[in-house]
Protein backbone atom coordinates (compact mmCIF):
# COMPACT_ATOMS: atom_id res chain seq x y z
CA UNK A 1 41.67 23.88 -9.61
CA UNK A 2 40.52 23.46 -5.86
CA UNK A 3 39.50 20.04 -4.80
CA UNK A 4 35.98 21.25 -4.67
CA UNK A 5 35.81 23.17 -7.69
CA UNK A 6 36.91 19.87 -9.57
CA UNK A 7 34.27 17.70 -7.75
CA UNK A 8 31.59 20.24 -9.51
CA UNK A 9 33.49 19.89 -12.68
CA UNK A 10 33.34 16.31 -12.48
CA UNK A 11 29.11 16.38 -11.36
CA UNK A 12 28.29 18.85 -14.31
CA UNK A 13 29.11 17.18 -17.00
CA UNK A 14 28.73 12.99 -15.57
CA UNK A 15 25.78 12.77 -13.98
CA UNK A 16 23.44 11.28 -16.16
CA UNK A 17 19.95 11.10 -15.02
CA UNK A 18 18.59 7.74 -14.27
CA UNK A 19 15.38 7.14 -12.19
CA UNK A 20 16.70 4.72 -10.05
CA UNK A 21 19.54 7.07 -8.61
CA UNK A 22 17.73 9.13 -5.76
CA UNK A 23 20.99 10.87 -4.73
CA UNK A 24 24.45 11.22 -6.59
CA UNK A 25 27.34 13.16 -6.22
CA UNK A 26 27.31 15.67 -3.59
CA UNK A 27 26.46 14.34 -0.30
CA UNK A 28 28.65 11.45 2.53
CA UNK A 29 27.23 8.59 -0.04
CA UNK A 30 24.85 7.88 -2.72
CA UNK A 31 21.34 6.75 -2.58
CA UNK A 32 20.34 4.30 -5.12
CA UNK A 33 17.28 1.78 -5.83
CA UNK A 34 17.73 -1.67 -7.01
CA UNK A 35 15.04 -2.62 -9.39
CA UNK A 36 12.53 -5.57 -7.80
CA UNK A 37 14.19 -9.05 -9.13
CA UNK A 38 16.84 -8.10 -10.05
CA UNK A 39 20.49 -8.50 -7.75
CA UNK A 40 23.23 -5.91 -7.92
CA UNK A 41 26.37 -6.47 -9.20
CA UNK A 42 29.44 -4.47 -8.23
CA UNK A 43 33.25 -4.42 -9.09
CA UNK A 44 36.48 -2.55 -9.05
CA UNK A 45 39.46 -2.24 -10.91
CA UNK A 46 42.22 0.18 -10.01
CA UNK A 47 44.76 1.70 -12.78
CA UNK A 48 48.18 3.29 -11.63
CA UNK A 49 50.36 5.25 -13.50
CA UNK A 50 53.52 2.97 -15.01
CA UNK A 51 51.88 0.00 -14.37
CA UNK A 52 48.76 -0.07 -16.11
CA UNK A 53 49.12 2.26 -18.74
CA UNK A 54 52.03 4.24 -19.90
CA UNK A 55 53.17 7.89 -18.29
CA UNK A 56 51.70 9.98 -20.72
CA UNK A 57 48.61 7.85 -22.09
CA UNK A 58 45.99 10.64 -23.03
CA UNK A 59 43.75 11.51 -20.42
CA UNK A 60 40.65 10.92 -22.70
CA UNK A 61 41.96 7.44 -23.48
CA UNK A 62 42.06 7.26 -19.49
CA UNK A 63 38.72 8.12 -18.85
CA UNK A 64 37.40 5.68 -21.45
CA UNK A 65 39.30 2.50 -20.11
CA UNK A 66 38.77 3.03 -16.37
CA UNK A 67 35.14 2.64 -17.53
CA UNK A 68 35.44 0.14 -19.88
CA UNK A 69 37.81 -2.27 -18.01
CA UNK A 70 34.16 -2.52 -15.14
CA UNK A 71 31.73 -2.72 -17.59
CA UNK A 72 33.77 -5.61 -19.23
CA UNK A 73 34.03 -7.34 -15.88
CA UNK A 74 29.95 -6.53 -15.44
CA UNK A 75 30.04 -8.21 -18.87
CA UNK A 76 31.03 -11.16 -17.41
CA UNK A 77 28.71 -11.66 -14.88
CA UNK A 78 25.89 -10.66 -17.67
CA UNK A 79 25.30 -7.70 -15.83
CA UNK A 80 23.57 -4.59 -17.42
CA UNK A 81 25.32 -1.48 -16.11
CA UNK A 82 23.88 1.05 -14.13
CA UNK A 83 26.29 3.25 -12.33
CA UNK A 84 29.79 4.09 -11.19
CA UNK A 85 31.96 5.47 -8.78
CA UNK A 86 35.10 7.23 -9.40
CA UNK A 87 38.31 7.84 -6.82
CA UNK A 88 40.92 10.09 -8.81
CA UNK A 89 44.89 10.35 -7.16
CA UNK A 90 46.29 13.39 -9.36
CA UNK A 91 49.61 14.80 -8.99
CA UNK A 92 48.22 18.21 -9.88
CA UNK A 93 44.45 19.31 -10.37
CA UNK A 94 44.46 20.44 -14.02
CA UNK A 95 41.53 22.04 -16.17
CA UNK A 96 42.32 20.78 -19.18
CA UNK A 97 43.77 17.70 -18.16
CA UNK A 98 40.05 16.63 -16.24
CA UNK A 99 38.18 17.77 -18.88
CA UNK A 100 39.88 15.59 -21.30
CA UNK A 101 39.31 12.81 -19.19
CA UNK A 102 35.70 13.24 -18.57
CA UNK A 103 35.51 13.42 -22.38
CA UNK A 104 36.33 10.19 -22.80
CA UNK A 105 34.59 8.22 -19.97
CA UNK A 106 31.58 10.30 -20.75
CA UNK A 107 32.26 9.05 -24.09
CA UNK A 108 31.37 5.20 -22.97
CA UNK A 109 29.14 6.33 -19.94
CA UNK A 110 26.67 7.59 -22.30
CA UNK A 111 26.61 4.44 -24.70
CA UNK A 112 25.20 2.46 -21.74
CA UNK A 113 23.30 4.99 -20.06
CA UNK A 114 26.42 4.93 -16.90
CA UNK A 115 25.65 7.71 -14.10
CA UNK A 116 29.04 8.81 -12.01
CA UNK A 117 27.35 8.87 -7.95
CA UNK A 118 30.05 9.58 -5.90
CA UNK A 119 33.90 9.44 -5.54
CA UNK A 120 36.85 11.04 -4.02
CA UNK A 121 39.61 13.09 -5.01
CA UNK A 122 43.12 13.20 -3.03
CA UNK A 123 46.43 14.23 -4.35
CA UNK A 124 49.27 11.96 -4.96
CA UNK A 125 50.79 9.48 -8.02
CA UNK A 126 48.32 9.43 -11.26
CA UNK A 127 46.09 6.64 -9.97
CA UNK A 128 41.94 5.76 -10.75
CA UNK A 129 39.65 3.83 -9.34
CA UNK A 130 36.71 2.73 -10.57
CA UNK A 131 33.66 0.84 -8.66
CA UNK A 132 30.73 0.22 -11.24
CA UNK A 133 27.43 -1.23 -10.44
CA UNK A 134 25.05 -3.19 -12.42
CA UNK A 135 21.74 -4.96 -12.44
CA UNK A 136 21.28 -9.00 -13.14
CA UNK A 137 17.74 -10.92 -12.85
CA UNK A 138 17.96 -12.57 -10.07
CA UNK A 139 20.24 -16.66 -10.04
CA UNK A 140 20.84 -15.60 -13.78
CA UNK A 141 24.00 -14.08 -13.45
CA UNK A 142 27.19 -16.04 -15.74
CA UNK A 143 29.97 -17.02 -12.59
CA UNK A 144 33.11 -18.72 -13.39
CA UNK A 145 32.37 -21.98 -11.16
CA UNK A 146 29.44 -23.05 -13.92
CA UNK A 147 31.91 -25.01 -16.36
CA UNK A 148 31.43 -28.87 -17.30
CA UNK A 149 33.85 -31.29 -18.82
CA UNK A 150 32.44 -31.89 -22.53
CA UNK A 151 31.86 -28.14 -22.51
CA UNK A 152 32.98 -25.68 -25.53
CA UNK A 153 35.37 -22.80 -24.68
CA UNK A 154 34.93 -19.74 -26.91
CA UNK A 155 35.80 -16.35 -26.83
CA UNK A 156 34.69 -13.26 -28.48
CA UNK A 157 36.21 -11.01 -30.65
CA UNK A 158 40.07 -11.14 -31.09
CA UNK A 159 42.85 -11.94 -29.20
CA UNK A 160 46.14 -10.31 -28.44
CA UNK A 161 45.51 -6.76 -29.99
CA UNK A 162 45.87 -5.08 -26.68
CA UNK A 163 49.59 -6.77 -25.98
CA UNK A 164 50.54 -5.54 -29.43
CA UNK A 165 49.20 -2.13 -28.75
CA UNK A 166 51.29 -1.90 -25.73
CA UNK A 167 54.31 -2.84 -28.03
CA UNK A 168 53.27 0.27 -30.21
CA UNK A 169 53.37 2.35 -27.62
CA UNK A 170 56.56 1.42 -26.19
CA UNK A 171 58.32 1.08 -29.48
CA UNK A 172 56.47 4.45 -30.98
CA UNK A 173 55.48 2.14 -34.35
CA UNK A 174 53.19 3.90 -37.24
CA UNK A 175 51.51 3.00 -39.26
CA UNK A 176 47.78 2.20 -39.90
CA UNK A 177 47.73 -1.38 -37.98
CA UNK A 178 49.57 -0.12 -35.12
CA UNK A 179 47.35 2.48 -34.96
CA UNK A 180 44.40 0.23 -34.94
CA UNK A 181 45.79 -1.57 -32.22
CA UNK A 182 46.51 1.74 -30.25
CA UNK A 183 42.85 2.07 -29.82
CA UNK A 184 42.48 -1.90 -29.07
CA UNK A 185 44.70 -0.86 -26.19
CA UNK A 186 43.31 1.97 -25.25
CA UNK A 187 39.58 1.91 -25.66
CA UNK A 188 38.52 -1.38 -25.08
CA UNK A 189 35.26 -2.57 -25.95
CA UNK A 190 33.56 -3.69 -23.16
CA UNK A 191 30.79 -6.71 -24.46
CA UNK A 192 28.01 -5.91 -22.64
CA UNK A 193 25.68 -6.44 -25.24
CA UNK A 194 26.95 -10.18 -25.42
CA UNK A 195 27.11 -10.52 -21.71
CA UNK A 196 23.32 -10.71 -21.83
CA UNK A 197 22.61 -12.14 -24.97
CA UNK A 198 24.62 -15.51 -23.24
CA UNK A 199 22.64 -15.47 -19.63
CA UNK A 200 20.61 -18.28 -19.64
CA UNK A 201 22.62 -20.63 -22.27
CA UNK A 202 26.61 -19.86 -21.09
CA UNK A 203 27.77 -22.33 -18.40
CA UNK A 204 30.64 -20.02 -17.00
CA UNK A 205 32.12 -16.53 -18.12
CA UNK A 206 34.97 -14.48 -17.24
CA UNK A 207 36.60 -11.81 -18.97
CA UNK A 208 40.18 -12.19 -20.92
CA UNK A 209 42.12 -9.11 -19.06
CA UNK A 210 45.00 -11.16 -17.31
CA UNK A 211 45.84 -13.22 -20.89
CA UNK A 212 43.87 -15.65 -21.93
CA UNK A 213 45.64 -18.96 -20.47
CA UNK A 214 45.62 -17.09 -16.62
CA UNK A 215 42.28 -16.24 -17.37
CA UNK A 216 40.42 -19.84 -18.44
CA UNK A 217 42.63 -21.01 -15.80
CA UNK A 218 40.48 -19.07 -12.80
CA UNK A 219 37.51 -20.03 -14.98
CA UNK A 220 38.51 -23.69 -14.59
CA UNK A 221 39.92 -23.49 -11.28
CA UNK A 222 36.60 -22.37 -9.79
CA UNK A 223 34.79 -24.91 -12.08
CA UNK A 224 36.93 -27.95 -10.54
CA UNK A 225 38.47 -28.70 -14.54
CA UNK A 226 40.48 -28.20 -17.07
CA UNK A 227 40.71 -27.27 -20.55
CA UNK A 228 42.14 -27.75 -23.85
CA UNK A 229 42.33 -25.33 -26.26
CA UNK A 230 43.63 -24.91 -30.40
CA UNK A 231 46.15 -22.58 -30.86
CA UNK A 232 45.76 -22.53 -34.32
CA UNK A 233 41.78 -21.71 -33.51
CA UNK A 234 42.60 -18.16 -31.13
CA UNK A 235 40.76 -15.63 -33.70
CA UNK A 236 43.15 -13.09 -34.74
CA UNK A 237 42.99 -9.39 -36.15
CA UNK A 238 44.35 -8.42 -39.61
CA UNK A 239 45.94 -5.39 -38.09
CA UNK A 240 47.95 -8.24 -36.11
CA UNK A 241 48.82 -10.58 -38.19
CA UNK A 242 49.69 -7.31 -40.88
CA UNK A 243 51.99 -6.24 -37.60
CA UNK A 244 54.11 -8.92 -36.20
CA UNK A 245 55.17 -12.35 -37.03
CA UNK A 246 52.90 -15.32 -36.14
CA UNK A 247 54.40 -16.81 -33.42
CA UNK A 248 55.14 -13.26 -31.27
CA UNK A 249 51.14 -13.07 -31.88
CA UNK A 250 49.97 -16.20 -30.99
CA UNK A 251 52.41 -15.18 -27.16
CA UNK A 252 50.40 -12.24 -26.78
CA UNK A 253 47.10 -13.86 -27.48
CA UNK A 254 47.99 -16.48 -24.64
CA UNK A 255 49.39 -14.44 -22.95
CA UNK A 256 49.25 -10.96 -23.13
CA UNK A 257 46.00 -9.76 -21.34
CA UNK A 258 44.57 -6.41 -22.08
CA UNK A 259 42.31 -7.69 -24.33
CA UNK A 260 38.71 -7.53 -22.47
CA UNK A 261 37.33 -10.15 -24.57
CA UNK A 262 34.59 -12.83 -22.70
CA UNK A 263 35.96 -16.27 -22.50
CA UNK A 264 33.01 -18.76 -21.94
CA UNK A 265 31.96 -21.95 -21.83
CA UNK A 266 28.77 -23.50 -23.24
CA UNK A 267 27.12 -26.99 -24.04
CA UNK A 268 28.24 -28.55 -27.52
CA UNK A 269 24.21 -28.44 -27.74
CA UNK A 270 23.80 -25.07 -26.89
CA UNK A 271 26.59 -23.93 -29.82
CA UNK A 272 24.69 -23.03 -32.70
CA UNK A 273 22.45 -21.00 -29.74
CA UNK A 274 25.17 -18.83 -28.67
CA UNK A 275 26.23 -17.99 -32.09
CA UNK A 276 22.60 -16.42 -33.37
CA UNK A 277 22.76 -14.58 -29.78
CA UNK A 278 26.29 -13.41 -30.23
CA UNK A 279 25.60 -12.77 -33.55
CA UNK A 280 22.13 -10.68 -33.03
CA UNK A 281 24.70 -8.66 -30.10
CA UNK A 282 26.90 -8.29 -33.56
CA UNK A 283 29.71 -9.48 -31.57
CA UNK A 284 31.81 -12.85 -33.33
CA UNK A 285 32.54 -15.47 -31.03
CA UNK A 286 34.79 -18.64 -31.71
CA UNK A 287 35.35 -21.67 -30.54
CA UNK A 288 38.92 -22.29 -29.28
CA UNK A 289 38.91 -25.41 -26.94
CA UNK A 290 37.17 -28.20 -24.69
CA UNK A 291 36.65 -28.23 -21.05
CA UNK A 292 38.22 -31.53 -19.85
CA UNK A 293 38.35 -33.19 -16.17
CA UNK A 294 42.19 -33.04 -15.85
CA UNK A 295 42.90 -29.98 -14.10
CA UNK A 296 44.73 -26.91 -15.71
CA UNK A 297 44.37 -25.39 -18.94
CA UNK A 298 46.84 -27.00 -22.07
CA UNK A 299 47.30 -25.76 -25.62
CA UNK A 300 47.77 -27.84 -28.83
CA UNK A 301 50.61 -25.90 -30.87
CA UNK A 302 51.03 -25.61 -34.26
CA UNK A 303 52.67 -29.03 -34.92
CA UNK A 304 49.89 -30.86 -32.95
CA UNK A 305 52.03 -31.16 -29.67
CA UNK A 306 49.64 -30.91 -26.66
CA UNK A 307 51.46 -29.13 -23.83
CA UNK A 308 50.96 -27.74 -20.46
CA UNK A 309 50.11 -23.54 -20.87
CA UNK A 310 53.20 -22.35 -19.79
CA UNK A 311 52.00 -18.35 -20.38
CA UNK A 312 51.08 -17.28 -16.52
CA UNK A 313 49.65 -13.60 -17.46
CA UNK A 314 49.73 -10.68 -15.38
CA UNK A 315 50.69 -11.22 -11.49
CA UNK A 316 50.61 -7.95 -9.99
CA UNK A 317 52.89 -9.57 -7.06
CA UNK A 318 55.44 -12.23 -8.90
């Protein structure tokens, strides 16, 4: 396909219609409206070829996750999403290969009503970026810098599925658990639904895509605390546990990022609160720690030893 060609690929099928989008793809920028009260949020996550996913991941399971990994971080922020923007790097402009991928991010877009506005295309290295936009009421929106010692730290969902579905992939496993963590892995589900339920009750939010420990660690970092958390608490999947041996799964749920979960912190009074919310957004939460003054974020093991998280998570640069 020409470069042009593709972009009208790409607008036919992705351009939802949404009144507040006066001008999408097809012109120098977009023209968009931002509802009265409400303050736009906007982020961006970038996925590259042999670093973020495996040379050969499906391009459907592409398109799904370089949606879902924004709308997790618009999650966080208890942001309702709105729109994206999408900048594709392909080695070669294939048919097939961009259909399959707007398959599967129009699979997500359409579950929360997500218009594609605008891009670019350029050819190099298997690369995609993703911008998404989304709306907030205004001074309601869940930062990381909220957190108070005394404070519960919970987290939705399991933990660790996505680390083990990279080890799948990697070590070509079968099976039905390894295929359940596959899709973990692959098509995240991005908690949007919870993100809103908790504006309004959660003290600070952030979502688990680093690993867990480097995770609550920016959370507590921007709060000006710490935190202690259960090891024996950190929810885990039966396709997990059924999949590898307990103590390679509690690593990867410290550690192993990829999991798009929300970790959040919330009032010991608040609790039973953000339980019937989370619960209404059918999403489980659990409780997995304390937020304490001492900076840094420490782990009670199995045996009841309390000891400094050692787990960094992903460093793009280390």
């Amino acid at each position: 396909m020409r470069e042009f060609d593709l972009i009208d690929h790409i607008r036919a099928r992705t351009g939802l219609p949404r009144g507040d989008v006066d001008l999408g793809i097809g012109d120098d920028a977009a023209l968009l409206r931002v509802p009265e009260g409400q303050s736009l949020a906007v982020c961006v996550d970038t996925m590259v070829a042999g670093v973020h996913f495996p040379a050969g991941t499906a391009p459907r399971e592409l398109g799904w996750k370089s949606l879902a990994v924004n709308l997790s971080d618009l999650a966080a922020m208890g942001a309702t999403p709105a729109f994206a923007t999408l900048a594709l790097t392909l080695p070669v402009a294939d048919a097939r290969w961009i259909g399959d991928f707007v398959d599967g991010w129009l699979a997500l877009a359409q579950q929360h009503d997500v218009a594609l506005v605008g891009g670019d295309t350029t050819r190099g290295p298997l690369s995609i970026t993703v911008a998404a936009h989304g709306y907030v009421p205004h001074g309601q929106a869940m930062r990381r810098d909220g957190a108070r010692v005394g404070d519960i730290v919970a987290v939705s969902g399991t933990l660790g599925d996505g680390a083990a579905g990279l080890d799948v992939v990697e070590n070509r496993v079968s099976g039905e658990s390894a295929s359940w963590l596959c899709v973990r892995l692959n098509r995240p589900t991005p908690r949007v639904a919870l993100g809103g339920a908790l504006r309004g009750i959660a003290t600070a939010c952030i979502d688990v895509s680093d690993g867990l420990t480097a995770d609550l660690g920016h959370l507590c970092k921007a709060s000006g605390v710490g935190a202690c958390i259960a090891m024996n608490d950190l929810p885990l999947s039966a396709a997990l546990t059924d999949y590898i041996d307990l103590p390679t799964a509690r690593g990867w749920q410290l550690s192993g990022g990829d999991d798009y979960e929300l970790c959040f912190t919330v009032a010991p009074a608040h609790w039973p609160e953000a339980q019937a919310r989370a619960a209404a957004a059918g999403v489980p939460v659990c409780a997995i720690g304390v937020i304490e003054a001492e900076p840094g974020v420490r782990v009670i093991r199995a045996d009841g030893q309390c000891i400094p998280a050692m787990a960094k998570g992903w460093d793009h640069f280390a």
